[in-house]
Protein backbone atom coordinates (compact mmCIF):
# COMPACT_ATOMS: atom_id res chain seq x y z
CA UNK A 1 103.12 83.06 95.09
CA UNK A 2 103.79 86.40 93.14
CA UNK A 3 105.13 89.45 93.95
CA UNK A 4 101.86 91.31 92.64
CA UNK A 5 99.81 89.20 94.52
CA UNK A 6 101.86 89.57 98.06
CA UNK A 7 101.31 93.08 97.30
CA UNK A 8 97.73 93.21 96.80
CA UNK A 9 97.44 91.65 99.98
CA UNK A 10 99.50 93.99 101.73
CA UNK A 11 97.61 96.70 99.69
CA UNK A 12 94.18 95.91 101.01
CA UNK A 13 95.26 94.75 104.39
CA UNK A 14 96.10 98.32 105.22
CA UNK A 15 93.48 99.36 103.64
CA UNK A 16 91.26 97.84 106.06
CA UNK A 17 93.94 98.97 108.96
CA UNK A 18 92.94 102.36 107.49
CA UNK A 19 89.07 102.60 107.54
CA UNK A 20 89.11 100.63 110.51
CA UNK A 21 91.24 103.58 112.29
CA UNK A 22 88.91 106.10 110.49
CA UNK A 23 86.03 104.64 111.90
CA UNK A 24 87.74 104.51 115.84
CA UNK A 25 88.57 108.35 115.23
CA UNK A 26 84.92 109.17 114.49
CA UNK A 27 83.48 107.21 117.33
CA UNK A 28 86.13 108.78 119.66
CA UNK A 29 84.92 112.23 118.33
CA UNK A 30 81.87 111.30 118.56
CA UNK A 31 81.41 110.43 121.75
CA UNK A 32 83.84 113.90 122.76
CA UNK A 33 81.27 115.60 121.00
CA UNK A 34 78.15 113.83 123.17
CA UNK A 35 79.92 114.30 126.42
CA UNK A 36 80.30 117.96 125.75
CA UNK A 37 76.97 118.90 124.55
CA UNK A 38 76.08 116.77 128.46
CA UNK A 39 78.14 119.04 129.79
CA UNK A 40 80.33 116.70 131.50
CA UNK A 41 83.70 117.54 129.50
């Protein structure tokens, strides 16, 4: 097991931490923005 390779792994794994908190903060935003336009926020 490498060094390069334990770091790749790491590498992408936050990767997909990343995108996958992107896509949460859009849906949260999202959904703000839907209750607002309802008029219940």
């Amino acid at each position: 097991m490498s060094l390069w390779f334990l770091f790749l792994m790491i590498k992408s794994r936050f990767q997909l931490i990343g995108s996958f908190h992107v896509t949460a903060a859009n849906k949260v935003s999202d959904l703000q923005s839907e209750l607002s336009t309802s008029g219940i926020i």
